[in-house]
C-alpha atoms as a PDB file:
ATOM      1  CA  UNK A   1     -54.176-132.159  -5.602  1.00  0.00           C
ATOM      2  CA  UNK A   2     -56.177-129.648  -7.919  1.00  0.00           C
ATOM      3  CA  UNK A   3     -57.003-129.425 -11.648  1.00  0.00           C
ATOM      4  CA  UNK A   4     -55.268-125.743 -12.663  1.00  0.00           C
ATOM      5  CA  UNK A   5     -55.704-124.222 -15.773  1.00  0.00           C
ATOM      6  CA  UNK A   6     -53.614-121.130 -16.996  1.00  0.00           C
ATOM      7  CA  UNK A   7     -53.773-119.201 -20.116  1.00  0.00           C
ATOM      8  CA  UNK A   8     -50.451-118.237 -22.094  1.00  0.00           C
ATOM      9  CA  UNK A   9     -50.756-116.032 -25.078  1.00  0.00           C
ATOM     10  CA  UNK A  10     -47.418-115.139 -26.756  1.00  0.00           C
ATOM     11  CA  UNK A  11     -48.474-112.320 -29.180  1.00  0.00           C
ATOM     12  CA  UNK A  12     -46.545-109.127 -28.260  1.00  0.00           C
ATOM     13  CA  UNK A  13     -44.351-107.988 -25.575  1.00  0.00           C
ATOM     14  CA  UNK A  14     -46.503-107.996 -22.378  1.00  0.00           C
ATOM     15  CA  UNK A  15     -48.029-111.315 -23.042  1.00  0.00           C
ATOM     16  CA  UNK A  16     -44.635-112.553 -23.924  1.00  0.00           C
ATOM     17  CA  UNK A  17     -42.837-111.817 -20.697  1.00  0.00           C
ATOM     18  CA  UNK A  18     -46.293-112.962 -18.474  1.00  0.00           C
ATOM     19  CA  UNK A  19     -46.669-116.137 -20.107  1.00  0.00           C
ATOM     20  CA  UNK A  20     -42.691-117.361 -19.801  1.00  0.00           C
ATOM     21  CA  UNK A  21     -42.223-116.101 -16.264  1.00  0.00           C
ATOM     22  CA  UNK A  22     -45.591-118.272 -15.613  1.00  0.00           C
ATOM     23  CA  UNK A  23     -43.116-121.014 -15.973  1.00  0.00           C
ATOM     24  CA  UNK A  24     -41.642-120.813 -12.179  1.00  0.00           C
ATOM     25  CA  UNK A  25     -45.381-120.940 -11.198  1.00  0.00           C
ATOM     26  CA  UNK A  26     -46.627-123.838 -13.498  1.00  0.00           C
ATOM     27  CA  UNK A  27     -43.170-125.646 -12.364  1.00  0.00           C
ATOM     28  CA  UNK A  28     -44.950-125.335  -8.764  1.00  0.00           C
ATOM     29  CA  UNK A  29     -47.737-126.139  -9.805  1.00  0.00           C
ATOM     30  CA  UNK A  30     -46.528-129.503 -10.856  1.00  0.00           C
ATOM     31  CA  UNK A  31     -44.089-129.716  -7.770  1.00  0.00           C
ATOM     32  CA  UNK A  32     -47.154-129.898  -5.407  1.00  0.00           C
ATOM     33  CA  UNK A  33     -48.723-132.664  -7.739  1.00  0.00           C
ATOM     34  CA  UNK A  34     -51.412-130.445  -9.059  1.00  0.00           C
ATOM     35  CA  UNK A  35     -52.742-131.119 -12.706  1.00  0.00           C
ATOM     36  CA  UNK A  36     -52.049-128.174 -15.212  1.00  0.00           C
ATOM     37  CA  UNK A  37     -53.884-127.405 -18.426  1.00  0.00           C
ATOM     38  CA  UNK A  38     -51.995-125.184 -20.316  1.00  0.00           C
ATOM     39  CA  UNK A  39     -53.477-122.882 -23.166  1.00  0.00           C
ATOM     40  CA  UNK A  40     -50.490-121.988 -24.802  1.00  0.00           C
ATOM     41  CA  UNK A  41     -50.064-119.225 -27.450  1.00  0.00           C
ATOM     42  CA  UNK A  42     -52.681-119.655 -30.036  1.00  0.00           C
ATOM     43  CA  UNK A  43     -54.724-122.008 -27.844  1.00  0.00           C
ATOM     44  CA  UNK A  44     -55.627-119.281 -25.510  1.00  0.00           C
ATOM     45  CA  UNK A  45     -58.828-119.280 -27.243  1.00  0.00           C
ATOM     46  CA  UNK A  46     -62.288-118.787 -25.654  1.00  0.00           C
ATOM     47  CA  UNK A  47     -63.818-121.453 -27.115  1.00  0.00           C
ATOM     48  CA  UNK A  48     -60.748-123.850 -25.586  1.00  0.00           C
ATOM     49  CA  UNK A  49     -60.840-121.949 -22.220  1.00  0.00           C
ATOM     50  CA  UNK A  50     -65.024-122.671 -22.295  1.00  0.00           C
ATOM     51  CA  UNK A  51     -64.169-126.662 -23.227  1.00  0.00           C
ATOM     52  CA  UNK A  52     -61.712-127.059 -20.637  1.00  0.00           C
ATOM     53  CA  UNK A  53     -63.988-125.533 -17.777  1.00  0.00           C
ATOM     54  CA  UNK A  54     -66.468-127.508 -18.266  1.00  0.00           C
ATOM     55  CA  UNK A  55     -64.996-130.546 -19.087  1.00  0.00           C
ATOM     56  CA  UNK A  56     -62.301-130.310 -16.100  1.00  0.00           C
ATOM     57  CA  UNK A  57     -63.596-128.341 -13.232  1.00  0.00           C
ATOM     58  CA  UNK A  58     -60.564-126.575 -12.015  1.00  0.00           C
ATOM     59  CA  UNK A  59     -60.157-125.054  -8.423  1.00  0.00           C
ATOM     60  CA  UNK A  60     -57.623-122.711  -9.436  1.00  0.00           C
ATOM     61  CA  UNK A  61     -57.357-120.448 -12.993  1.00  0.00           C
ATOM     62  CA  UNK A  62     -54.820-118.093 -13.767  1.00  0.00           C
ATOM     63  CA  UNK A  63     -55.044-115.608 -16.844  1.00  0.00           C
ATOM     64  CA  UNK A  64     -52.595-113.698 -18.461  1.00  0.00           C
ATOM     65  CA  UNK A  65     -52.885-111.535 -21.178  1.00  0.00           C
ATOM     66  CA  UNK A  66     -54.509-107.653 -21.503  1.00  0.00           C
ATOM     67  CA  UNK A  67     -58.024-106.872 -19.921  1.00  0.00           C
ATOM     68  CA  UNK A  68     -60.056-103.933 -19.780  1.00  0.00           C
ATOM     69  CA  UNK A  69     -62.688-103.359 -16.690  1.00  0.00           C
ATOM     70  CA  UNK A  70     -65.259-105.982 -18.267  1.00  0.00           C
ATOM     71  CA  UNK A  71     -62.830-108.239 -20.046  1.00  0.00           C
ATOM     72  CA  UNK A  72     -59.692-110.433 -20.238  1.00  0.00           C
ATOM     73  CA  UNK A  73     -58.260-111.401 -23.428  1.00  0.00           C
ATOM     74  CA  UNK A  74     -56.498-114.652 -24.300  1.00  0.00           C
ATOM     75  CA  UNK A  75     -54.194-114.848 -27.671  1.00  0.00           C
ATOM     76  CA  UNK A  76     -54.362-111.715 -30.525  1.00  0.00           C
ATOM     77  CA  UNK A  77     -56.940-109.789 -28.274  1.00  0.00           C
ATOM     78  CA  UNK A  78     -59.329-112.655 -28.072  1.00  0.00           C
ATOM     79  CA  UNK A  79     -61.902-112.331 -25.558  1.00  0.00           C
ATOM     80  CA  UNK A  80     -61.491-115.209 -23.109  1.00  0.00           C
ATOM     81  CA  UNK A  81     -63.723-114.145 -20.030  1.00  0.00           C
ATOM     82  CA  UNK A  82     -66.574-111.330 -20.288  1.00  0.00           C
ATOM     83  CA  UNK A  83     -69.299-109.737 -18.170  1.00  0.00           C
ATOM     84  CA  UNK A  84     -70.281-107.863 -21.126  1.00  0.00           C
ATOM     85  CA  UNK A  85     -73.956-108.967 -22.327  1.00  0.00           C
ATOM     86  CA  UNK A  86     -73.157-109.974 -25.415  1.00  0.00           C
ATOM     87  CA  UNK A  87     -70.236-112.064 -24.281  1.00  0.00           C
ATOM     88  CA  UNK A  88     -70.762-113.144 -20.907  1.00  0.00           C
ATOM     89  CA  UNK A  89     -69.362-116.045 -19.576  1.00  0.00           C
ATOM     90  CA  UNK A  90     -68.507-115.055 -15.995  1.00  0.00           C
ATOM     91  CA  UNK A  91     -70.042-117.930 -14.618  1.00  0.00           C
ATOM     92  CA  UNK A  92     -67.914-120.234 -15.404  1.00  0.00           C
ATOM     93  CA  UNK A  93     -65.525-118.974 -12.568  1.00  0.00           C
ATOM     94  CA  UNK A  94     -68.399-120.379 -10.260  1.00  0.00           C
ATOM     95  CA  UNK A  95     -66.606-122.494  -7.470  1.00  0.00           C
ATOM     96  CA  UNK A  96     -63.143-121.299  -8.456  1.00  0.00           C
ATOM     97  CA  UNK A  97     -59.720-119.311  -7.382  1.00  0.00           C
ATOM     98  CA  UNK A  98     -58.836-116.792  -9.777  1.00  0.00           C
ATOM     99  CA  UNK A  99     -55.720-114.905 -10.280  1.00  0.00           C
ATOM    100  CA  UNK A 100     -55.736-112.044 -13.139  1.00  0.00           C
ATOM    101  CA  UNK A 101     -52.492-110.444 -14.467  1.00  0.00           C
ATOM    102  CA  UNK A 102     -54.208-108.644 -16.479  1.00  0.00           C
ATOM    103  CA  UNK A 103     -55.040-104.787 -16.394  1.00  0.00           C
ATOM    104  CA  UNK A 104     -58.337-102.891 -14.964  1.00  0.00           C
ATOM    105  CA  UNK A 105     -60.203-106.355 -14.987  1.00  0.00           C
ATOM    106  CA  UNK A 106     -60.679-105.535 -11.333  1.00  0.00           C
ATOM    107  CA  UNK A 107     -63.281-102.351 -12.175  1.00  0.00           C
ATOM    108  CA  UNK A 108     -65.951-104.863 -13.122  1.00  0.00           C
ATOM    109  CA  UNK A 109     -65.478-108.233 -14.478  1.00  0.00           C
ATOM    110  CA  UNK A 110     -64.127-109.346 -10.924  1.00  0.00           C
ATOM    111  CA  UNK A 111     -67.096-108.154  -8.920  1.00  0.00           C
ATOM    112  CA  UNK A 112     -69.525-109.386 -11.442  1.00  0.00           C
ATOM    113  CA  UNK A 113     -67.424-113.237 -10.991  1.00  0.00           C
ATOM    114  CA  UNK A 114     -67.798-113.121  -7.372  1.00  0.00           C
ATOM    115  CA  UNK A 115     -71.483-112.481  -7.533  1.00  0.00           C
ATOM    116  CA  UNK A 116     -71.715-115.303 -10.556  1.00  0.00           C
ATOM    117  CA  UNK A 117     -70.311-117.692  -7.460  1.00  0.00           C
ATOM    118  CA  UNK A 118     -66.514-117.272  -7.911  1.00  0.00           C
ATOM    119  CA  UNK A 119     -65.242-118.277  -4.413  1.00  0.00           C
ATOM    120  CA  UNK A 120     -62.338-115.694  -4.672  1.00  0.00           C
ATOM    121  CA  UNK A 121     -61.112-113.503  -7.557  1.00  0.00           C
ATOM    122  CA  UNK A 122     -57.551-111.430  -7.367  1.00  0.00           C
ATOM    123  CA  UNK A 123     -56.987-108.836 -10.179  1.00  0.00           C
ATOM    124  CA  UNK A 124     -55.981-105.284 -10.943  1.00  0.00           C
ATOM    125  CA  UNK A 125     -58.504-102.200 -10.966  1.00  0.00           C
ATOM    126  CA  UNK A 126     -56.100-100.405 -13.267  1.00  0.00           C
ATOM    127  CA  UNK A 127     -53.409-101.041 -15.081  1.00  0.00           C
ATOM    128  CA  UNK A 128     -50.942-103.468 -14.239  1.00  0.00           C
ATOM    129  CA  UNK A 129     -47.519-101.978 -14.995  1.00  0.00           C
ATOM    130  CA  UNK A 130     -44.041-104.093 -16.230  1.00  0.00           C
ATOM    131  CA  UNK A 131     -41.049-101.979 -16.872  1.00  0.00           C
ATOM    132  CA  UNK A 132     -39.304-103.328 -19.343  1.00  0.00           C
ATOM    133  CA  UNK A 133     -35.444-103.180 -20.579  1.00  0.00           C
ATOM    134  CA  UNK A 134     -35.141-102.842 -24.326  1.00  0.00           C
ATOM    135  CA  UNK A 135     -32.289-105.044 -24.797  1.00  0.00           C
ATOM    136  CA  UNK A 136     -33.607-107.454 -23.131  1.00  0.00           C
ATOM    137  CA  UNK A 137     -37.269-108.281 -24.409  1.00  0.00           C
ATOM    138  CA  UNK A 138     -35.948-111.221 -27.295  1.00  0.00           C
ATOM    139  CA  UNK A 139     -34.995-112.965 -23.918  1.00  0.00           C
ATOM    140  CA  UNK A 140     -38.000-112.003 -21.014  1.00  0.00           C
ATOM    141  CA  UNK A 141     -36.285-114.365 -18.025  1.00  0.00           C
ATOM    142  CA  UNK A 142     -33.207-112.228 -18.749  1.00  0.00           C
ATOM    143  CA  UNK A 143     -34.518-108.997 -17.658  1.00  0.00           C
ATOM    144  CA  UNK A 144     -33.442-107.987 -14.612  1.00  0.00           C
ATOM    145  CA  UNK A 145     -35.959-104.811 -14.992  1.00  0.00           C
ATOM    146  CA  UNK A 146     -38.980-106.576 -15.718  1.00  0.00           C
ATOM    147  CA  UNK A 147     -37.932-108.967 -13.058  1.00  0.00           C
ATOM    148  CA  UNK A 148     -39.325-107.944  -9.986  1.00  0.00           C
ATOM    149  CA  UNK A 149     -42.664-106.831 -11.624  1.00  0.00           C
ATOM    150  CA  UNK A 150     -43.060-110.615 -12.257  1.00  0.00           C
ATOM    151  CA  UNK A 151     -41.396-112.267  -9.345  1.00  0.00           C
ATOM    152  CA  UNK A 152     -43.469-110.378  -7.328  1.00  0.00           C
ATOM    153  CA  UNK A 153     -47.064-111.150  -9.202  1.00  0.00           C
ATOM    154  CA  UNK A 154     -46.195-114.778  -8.904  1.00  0.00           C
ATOM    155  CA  UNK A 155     -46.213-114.941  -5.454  1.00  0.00           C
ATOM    156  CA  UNK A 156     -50.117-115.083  -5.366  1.00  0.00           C
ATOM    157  CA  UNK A 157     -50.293-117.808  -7.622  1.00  0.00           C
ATOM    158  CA  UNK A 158     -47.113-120.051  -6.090  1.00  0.00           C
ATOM    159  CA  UNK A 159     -48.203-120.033  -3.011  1.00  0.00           C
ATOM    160  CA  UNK A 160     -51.549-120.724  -3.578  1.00  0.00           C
ATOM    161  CA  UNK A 161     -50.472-123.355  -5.341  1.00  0.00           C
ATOM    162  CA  UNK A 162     -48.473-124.179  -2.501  1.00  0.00           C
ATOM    163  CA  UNK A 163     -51.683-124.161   0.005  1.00  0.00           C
ATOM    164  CA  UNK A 164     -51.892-121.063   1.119  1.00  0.00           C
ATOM    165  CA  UNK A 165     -55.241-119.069   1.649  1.00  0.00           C
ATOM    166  CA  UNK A 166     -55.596-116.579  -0.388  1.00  0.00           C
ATOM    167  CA  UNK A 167     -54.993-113.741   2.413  1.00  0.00           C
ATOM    168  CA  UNK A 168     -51.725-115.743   3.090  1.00  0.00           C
ATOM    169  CA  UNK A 169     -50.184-115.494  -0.709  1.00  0.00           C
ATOM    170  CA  UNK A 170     -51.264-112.219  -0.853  1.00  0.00           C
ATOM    171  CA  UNK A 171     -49.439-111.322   2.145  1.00  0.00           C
ATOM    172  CA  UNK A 172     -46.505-112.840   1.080  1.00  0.00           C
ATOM    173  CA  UNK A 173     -46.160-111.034  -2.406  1.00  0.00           C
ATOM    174  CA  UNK A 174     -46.555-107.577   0.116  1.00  0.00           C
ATOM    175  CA  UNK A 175     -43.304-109.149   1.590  1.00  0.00           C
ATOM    176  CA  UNK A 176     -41.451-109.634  -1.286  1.00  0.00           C
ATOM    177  CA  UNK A 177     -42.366-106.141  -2.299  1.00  0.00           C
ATOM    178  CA  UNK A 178     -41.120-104.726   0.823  1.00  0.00           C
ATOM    179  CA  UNK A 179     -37.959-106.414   0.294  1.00  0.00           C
ATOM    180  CA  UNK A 180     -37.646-105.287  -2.875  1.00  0.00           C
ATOM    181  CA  UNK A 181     -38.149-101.345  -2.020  1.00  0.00           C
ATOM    182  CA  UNK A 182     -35.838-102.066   0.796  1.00  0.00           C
ATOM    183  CA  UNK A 183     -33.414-103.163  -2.287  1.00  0.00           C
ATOM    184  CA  UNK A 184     -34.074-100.264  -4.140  1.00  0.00           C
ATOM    185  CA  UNK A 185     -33.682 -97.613  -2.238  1.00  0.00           C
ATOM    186  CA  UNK A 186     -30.420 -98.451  -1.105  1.00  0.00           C
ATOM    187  CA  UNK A 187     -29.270 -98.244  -5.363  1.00  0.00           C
ATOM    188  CA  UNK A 188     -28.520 -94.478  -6.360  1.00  0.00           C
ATOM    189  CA  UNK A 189     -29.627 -95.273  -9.897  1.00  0.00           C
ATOM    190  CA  UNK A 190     -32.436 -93.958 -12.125  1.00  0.00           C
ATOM    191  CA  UNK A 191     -33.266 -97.485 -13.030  1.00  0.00           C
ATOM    192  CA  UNK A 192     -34.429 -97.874  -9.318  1.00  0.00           C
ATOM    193  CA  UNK A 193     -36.245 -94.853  -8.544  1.00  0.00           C
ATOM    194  CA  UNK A 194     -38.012 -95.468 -12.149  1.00  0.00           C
ATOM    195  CA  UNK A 195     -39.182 -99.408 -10.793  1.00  0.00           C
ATOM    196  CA  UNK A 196     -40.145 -98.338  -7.170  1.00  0.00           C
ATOM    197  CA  UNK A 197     -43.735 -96.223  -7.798  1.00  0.00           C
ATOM    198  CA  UNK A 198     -44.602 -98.681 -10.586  1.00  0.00           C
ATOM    199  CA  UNK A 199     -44.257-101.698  -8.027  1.00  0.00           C
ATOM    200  CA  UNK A 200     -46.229-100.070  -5.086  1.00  0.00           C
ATOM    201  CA  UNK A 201     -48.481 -99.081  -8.157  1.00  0.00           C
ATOM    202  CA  UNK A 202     -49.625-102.808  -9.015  1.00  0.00           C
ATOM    203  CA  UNK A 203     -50.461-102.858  -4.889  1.00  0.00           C
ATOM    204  CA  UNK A 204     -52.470-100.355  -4.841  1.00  0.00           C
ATOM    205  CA  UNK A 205     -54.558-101.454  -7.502  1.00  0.00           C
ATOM    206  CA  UNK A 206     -54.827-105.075  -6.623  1.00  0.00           C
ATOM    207  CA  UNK A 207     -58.075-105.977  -5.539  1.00  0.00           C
ATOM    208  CA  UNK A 208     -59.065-109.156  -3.851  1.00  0.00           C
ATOM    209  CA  UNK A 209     -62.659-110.059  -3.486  1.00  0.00           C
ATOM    210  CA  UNK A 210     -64.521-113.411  -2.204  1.00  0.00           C
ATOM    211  CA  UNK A 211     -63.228-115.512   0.189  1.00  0.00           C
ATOM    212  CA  UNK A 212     -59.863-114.561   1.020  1.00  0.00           C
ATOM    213  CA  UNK A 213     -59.766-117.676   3.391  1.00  0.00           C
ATOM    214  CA  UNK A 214     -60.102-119.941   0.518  1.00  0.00           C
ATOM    215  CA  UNK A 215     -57.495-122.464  -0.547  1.00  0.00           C
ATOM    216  CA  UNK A 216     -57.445-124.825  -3.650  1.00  0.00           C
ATOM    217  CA  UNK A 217     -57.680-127.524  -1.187  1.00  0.00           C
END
């Protein structure tokens, strides 16, 4: 059993369809008797992420919402986690797993984690693309467009959660994406041929650094 702690903001479109299909992972999460600390919506704050660090010394910490190569930001833009000198607060990802589904935090907030003592960080060096159907963005879980963006980016967290190393989870997302391409490519549709680069994309620009043996364990 671990403490894990996830951040949820809910303020446009992106963060919207991250934080609700988070739900199959935090339902995990609680399958496998870990404890989860959710900072939901307008509690994805810096100053509660900070408080519940400290206080609760989780193993594992997922974020969610849009980064830049130096930052990730929790609810309405708010910086959550910085290497910037002004705002830094990397080490507090000393001793932890970290998952980032968040764009180009990869570049140089994940490095700079690592070398703060951050057993092993997974993020994205550039963007991290979700296609998304108009119709369907009042109801995210609905959206069989956005769906395999998501389905597949959970992997690394569920079976993490599930014991996995690190390598392992990783591995089996790069399964589900090959199944997935498999899928596609056998659909003569636009809609497929539009998905397929944009998932091999968000592989390309994954980068895992630390310990990829490391399991929340």
């Amino acid at each position: 059993m671990a403490e894990f702690l996830i951040t949820l903001p809910e303020h446009d479109d992106v963060t919207d369809y991250c934080s609700n299909w988070s739900k199959a992972v935090i339902d995990v999460a609680k399958e496998e008797n870990h404890n989860v600390t959710k900072l939901e919506g307008p509690n994805a704050t810096r100053a509660n992420f900070e408080n519940r660090v400290k206080k609760q010394k989780p193993k594992f910490v997922m974020f969610n919402g849009h980064g830049d190569s130096k930052n990730i930001a929790g609810h309405s833009e708010e910086i959550v986690l910085s290497c910037e000198t002004e705002a830094k607060n990397e080490k507090l990802t000393k001793g932890q797993l970290v998952y980032a589904r968040a764009c180009d935090c990869g570049a140089e907030l994940e490095p700079a984690c690592v070398n703060a003592g951050c057993r092993t960080f997974v993020g994205y060096k550039k963007n991290f693309a979700i296609i998304k159907s108009k119709s369907r963005v009042a109801k995210p879980l609905n959206d069989p467009v956005a769906r395999p963006f998501l389905e597949i980016s959970n992997e690394i967290p569920i079976f993490i959660l599930k014991g996995n190393t690190v390598k392992e989870a990783v591995k089996k997302a790069d399964l589900k994406l090959e199944k997935e391409v498999e899928a596609l490519m056998t659909r003569d549709s636009f809609i497929a041929f539009h998905i397929l680069p944009w998932l091999l994309w968000n592989k390309k620009v994954r980068v895992v650094l630390g310990d990829k043996t490391a399991t929340v364990s």
